[in-house]
N, C-alpha and C. Protein backbone atom coordinates (compact mmCIF):
# COMPACT_ATOMS: atom_id res chain seq x y z
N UNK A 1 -10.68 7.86 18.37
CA UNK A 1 -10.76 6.77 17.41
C UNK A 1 -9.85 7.06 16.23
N UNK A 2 -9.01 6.48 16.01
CA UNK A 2 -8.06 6.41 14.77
C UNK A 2 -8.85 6.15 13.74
N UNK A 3 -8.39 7.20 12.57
CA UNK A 3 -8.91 7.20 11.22
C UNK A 3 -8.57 6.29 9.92
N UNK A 4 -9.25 5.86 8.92
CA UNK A 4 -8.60 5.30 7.78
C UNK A 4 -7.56 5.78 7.37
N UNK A 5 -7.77 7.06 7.49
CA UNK A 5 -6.75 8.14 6.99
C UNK A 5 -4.82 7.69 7.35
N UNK A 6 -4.87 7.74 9.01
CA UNK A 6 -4.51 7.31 9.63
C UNK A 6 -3.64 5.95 9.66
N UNK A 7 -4.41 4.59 9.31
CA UNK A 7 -4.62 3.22 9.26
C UNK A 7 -3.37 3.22 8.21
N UNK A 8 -3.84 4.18 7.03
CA UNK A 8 -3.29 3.78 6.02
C UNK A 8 -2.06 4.43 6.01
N UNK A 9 -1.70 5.67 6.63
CA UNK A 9 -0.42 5.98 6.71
C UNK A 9 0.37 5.59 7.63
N UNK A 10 -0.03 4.49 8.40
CA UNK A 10 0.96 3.95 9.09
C UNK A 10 0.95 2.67 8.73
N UNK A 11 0.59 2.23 7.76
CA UNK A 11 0.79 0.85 6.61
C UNK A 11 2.01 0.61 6.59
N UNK A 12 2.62 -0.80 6.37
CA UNK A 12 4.04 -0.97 5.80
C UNK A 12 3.73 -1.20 4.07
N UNK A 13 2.60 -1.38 3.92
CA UNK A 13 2.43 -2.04 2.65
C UNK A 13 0.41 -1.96 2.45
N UNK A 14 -0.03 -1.41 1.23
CA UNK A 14 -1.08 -1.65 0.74
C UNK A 14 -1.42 -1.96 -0.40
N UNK A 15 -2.39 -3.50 -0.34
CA UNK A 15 -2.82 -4.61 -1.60
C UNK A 15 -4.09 -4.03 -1.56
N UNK A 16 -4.84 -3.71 -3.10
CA UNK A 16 -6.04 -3.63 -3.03
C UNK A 16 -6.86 -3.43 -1.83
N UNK A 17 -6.55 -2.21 -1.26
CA UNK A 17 -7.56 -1.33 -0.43
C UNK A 17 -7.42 -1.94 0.95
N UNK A 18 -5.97 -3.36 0.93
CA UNK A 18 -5.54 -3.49 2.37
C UNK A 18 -4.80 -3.43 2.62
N UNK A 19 -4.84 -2.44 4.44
CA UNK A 19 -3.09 -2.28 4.74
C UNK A 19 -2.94 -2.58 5.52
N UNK A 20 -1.08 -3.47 5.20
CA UNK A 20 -0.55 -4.08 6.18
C UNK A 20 0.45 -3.98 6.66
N UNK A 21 0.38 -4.24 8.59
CA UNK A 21 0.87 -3.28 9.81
C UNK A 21 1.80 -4.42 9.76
N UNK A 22 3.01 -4.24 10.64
CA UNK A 22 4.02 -5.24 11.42
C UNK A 22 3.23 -4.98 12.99
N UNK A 23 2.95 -6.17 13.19
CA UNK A 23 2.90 -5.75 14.67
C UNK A 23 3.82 -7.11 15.40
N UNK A 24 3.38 -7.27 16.75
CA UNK A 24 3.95 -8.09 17.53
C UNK A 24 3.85 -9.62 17.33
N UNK A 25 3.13 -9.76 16.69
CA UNK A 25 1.99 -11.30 16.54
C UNK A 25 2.54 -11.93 14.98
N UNK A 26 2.91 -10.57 14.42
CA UNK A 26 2.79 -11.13 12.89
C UNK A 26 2.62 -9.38 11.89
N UNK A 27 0.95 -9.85 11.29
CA UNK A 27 0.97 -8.18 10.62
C UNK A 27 -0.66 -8.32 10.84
N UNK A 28 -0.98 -7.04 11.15
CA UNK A 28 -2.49 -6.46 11.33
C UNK A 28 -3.30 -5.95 9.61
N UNK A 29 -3.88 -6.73 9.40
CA UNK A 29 -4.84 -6.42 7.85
C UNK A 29 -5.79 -5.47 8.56
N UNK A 30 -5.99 -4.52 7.91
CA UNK A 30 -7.18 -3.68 7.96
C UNK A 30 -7.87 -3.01 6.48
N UNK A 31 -9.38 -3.69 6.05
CA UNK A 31 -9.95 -3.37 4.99
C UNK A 31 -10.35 -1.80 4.99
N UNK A 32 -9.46 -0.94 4.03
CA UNK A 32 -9.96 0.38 4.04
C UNK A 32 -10.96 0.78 3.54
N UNK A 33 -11.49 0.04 2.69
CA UNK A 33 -12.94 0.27 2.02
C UNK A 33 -14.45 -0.27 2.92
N UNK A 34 -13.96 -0.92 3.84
CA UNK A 34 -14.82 -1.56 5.20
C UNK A 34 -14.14 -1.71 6.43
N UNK A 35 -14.00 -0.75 7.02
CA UNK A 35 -13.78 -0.47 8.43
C UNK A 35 -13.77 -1.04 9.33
N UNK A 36 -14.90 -2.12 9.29
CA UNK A 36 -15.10 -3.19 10.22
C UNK A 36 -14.50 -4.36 9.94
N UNK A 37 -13.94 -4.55 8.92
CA UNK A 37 -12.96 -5.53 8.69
C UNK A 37 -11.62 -5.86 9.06
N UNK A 38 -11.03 -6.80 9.86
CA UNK A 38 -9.67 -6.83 9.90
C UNK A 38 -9.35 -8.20 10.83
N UNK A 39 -8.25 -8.32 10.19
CA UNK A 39 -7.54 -9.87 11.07
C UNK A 39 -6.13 -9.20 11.32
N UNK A 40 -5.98 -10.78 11.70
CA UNK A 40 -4.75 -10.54 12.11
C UNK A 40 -3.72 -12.11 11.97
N UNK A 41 -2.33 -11.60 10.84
CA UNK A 41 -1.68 -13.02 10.52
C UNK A 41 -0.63 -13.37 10.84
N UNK A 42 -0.45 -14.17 11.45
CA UNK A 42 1.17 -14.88 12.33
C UNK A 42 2.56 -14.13 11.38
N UNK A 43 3.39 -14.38 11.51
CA UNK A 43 4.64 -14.17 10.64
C UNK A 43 4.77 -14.88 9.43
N UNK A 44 4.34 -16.22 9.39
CA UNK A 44 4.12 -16.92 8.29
C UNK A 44 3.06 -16.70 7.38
N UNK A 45 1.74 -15.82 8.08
CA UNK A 45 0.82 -15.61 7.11
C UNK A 45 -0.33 -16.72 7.57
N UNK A 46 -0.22 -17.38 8.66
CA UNK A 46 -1.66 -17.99 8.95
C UNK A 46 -2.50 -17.09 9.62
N UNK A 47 -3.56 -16.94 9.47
CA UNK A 47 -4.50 -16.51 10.35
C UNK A 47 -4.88 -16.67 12.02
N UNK A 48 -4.92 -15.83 12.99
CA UNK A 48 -4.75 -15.49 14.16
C UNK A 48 -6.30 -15.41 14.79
N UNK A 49 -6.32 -14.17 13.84
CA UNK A 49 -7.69 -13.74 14.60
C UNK A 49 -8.69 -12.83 13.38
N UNK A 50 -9.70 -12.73 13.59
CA UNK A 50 -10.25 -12.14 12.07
C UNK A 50 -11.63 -12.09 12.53
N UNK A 51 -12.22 -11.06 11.48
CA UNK A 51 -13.90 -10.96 11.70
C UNK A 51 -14.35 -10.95 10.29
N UNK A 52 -13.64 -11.04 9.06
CA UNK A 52 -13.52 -11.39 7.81
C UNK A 52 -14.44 -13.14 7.26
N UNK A 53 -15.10 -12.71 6.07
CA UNK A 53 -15.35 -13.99 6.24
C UNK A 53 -14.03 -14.87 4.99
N UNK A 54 -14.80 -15.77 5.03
CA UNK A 54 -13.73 -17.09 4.74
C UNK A 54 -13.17 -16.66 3.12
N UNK A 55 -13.99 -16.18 2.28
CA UNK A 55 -13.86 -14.90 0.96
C UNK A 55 -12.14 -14.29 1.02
N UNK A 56 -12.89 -13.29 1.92
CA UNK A 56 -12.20 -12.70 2.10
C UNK A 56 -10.97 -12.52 2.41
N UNK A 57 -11.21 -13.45 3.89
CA UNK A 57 -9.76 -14.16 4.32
C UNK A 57 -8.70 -14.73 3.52
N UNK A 58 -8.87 -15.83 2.20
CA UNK A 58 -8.32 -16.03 1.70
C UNK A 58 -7.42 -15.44 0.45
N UNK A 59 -8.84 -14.05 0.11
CA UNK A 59 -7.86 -12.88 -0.51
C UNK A 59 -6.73 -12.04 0.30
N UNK A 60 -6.75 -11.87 1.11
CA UNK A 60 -6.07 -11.46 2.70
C UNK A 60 -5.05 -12.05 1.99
N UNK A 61 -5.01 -13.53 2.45
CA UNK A 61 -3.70 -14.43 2.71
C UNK A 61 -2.76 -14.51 1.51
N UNK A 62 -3.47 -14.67 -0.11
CA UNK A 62 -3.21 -14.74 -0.83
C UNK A 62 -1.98 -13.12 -1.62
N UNK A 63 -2.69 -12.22 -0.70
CA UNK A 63 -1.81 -10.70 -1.10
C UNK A 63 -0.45 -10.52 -0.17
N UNK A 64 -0.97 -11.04 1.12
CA UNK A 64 0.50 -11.48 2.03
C UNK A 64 1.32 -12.16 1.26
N UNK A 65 0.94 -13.48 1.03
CA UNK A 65 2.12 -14.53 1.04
C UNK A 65 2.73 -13.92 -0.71
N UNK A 66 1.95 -13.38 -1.78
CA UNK A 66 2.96 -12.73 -2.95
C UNK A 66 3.43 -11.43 -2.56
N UNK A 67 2.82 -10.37 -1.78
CA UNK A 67 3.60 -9.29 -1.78
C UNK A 67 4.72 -8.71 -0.62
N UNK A 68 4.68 -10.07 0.78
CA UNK A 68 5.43 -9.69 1.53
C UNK A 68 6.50 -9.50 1.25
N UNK A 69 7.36 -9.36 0.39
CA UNK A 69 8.61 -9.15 -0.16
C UNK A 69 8.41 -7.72 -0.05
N UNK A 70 7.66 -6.95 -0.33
CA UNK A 70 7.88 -5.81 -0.42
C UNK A 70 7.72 -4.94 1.06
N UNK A 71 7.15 -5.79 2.14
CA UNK A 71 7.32 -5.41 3.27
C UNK A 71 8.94 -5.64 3.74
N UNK A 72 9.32 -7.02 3.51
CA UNK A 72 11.04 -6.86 3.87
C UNK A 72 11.49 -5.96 3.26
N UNK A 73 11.61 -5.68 2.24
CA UNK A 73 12.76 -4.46 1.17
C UNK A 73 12.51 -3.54 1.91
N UNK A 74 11.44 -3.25 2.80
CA UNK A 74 11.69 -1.54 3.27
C UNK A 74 12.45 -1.54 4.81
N UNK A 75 13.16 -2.77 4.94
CA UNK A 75 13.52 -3.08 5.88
C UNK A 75 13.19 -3.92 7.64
N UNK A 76 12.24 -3.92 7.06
CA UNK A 76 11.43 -5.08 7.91
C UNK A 76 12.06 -6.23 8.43
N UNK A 77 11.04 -6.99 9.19
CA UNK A 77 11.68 -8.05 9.60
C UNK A 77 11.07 -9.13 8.67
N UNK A 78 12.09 -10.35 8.48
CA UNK A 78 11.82 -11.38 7.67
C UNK A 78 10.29 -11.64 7.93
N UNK A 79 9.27 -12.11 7.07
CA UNK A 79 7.95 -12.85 7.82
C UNK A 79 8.30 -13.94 7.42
């Protein structure tokens, strides 16, 4: 089982205690302060898939869509 520890060092980017992955789909959120938390958001930042509630989700979306800039600068792909 992969660790927070883990989660978070293979982050492209972490907002308030969430880090976020590039994956295939889009980017993987995972709440480091709650473990059992995590979605998952298209390239544009809509929501995919999630066990987050609706709260939450929208803090999610809201840290994507201002801080993905800082996922491109490290060379990323456009979202």
């Amino acid at each position: 089982m992969i660790s927070v520890q883990e989660i978070a060092d293979q982050a492209d980017m972490i907002v308030s205690g969430y880090a976020f992955t590039k994956c295939d789909l889009g980017t993987r959120v995972f709440n480091l302060n709650r473990p059992g938390r995590a979605a998952v958001l298209s390239r544009n930042g809509e929501m995919l898939e999630t066990n987050m509630d609706e709260i939450e989700l929208s803090l999610v979306e809201n840290y994507f869509r201002k801080n993905k800039k800082f996922m491109e600068d490290q060379g990323a792909e456009v979202l």
